[in-house]
C-alpha atoms as a PDB file:
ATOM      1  CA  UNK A   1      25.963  10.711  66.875  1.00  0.00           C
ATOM      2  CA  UNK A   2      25.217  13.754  64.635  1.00  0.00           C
ATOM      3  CA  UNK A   3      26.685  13.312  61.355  1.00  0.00           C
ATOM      4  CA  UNK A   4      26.678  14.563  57.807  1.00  0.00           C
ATOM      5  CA  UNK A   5      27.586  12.514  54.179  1.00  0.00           C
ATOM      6  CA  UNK A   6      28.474  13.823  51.270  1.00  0.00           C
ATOM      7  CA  UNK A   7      27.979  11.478  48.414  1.00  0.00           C
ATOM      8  CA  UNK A   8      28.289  11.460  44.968  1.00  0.00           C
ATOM      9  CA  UNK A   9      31.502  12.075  43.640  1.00  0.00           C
ATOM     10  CA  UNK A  10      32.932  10.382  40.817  1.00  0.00           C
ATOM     11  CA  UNK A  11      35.720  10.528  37.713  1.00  0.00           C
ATOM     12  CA  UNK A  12      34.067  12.992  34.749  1.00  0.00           C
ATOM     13  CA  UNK A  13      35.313  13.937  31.909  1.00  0.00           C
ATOM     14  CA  UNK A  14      36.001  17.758  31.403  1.00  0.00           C
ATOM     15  CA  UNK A  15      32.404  19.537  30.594  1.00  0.00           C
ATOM     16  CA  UNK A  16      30.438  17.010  32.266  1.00  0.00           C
ATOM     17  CA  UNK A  17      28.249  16.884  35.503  1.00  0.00           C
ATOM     18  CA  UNK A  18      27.736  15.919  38.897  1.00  0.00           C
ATOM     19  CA  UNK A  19      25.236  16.332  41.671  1.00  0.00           C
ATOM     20  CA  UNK A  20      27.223  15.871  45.186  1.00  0.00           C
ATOM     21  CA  UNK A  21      24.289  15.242  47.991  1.00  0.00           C
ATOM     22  CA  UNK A  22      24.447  16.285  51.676  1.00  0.00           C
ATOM     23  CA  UNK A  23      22.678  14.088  54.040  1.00  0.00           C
ATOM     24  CA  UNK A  24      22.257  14.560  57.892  1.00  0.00           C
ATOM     25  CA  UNK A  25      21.598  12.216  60.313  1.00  0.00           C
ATOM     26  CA  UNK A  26      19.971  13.036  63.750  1.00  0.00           C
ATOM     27  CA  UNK A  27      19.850  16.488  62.759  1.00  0.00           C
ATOM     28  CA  UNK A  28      17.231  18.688  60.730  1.00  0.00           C
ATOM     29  CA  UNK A  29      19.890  20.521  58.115  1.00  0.00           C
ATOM     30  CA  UNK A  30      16.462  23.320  57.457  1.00  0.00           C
ATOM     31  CA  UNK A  31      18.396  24.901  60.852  1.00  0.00           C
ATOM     32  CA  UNK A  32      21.766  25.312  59.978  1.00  0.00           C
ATOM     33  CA  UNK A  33      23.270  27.209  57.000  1.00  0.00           C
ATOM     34  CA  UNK A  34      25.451  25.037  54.776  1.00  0.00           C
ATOM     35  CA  UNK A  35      28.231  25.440  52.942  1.00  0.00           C
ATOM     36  CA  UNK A  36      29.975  23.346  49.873  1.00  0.00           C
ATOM     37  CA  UNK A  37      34.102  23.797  50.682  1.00  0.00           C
ATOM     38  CA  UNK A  38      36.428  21.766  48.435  1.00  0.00           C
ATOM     39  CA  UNK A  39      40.577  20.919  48.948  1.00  0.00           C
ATOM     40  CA  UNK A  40      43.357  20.027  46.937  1.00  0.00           C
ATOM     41  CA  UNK A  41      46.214  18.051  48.452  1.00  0.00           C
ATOM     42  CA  UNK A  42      48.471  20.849  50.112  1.00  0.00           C
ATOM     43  CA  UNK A  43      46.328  23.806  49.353  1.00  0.00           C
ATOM     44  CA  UNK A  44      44.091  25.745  51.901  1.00  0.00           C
ATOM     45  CA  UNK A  45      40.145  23.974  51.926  1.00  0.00           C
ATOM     46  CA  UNK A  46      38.364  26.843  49.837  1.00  0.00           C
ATOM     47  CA  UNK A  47      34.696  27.912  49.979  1.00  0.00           C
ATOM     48  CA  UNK A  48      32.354  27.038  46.918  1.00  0.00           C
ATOM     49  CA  UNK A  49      29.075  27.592  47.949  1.00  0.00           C
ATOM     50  CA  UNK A  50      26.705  28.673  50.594  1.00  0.00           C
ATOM     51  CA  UNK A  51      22.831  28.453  51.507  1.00  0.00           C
ATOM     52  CA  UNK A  52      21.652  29.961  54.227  1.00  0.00           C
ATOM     53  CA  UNK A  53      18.717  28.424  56.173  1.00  0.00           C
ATOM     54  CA  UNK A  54      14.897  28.076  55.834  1.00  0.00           C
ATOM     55  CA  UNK A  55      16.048  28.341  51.818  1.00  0.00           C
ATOM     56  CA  UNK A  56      17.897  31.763  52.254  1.00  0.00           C
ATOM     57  CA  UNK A  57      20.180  33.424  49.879  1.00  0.00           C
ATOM     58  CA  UNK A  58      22.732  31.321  47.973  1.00  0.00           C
ATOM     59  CA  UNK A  59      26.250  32.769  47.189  1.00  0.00           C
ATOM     60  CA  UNK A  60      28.622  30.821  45.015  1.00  0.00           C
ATOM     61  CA  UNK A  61      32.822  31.577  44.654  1.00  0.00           C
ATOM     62  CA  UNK A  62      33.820  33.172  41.113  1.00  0.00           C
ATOM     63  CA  UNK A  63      35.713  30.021  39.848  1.00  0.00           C
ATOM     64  CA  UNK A  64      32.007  28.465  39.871  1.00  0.00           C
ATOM     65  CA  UNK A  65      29.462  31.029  39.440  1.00  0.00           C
ATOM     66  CA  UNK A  66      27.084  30.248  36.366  1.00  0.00           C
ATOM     67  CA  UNK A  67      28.209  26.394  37.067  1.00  0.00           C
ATOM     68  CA  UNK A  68      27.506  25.202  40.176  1.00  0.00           C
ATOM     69  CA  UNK A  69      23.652  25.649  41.610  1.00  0.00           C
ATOM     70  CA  UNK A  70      23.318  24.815  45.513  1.00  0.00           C
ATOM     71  CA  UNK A  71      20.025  23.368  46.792  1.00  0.00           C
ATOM     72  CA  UNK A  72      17.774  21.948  49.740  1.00  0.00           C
ATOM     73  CA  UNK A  73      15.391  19.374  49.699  1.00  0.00           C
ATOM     74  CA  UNK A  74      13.476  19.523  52.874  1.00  0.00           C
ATOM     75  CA  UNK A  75      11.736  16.283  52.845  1.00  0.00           C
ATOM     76  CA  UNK A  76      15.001  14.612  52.022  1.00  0.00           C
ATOM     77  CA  UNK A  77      16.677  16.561  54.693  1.00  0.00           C
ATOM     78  CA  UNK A  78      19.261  17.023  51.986  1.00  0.00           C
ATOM     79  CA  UNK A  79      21.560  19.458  50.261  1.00  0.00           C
ATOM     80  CA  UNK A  80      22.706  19.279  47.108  1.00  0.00           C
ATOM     81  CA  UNK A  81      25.559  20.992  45.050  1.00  0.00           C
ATOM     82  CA  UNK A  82      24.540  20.228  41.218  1.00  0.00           C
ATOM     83  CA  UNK A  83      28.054  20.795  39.174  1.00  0.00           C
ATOM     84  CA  UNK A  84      27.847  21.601  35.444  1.00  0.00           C
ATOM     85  CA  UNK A  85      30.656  22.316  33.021  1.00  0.00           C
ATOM     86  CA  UNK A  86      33.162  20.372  34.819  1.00  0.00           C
ATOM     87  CA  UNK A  87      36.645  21.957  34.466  1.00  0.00           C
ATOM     88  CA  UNK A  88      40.086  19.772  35.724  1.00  0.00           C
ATOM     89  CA  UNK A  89      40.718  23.003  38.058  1.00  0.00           C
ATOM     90  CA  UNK A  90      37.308  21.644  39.717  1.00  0.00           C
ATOM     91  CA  UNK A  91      39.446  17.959  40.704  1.00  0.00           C
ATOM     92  CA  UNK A  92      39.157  18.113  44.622  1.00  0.00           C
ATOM     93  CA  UNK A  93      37.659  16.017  47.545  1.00  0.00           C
ATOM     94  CA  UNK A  94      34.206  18.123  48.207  1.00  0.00           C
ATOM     95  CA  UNK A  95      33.097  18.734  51.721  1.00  0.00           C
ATOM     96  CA  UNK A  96      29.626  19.753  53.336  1.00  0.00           C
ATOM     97  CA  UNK A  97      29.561  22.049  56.779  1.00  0.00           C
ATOM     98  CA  UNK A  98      26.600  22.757  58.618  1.00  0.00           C
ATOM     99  CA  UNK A  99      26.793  25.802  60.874  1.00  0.00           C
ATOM    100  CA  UNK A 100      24.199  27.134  63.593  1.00  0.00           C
ATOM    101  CA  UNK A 101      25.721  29.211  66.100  1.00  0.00           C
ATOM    102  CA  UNK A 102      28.569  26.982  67.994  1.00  0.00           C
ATOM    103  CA  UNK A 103      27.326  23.894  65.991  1.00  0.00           C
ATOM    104  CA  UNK A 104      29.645  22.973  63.655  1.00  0.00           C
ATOM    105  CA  UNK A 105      29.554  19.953  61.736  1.00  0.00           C
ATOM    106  CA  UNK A 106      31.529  18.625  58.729  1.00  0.00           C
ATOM    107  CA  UNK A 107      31.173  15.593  56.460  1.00  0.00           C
ATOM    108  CA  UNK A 108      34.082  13.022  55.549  1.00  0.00           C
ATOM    109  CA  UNK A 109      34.188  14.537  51.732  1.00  0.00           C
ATOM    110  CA  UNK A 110      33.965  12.755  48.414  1.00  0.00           C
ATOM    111  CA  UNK A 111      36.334  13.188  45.758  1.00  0.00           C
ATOM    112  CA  UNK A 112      35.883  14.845  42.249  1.00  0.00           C
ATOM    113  CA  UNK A 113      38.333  14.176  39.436  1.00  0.00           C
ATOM    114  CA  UNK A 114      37.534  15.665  36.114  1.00  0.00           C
ATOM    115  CA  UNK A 115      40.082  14.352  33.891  1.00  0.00           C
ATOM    116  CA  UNK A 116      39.932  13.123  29.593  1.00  0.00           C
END
């Protein structure tokens, strides 16, 4: 079964960091373009952060631009979403998608609090 896992969440205070990885099993991520998404208990899931494939162009939303930095690492067939300047408004459960044509695949999300 094709499947991705985010990882890497945690509790941080408010300026800290956090690197949230992207695994896939049975499936080479280099082919799909993926996307960081995040959701707060009864708000719409909201994009954060794109890559598109074989390393493309990166696109990040407003709230996190200058912040967050999205990344692949072939080898590990991983992506990775490193988080910097933590803000409480970034407290979510952080989701990975990996899109290629009608493939669509989505991880089980890991949750960020940033909280004093």
């Amino acid at each position: 079964q094709l499947q991705l896992v985010e990882s890497g969440g945690g509790l941080v205070q408010p300026g800290g960091s956090l690197t949230l990885s992207c695994a896939a099993s049975r499936f080479t991520l280099e082919y799909y373009a993926i996307a960081w998404f995040r959701q707060v208990p009864g708000k719409e899931r909201e994009g954060v952060s794109c890559i598109g494939t074989y390393g493309g162009s990166t696109n990040y939303a407003d709230s996190v631009k200058g912040r967050f930095t999205i990344s692949r690492d072939y080898a590990k067939n991983t992506v990775y979403l490193q988080m910097n300047s933590l803000k409480p408004e970034d407290t979510a459960v952080y989701y990975c998608n990996a899109l290629r044509g009608l493939d669509n695949y989505w991880g089980q999300g890991t949750q960020v609090t940033v909280s004093s």
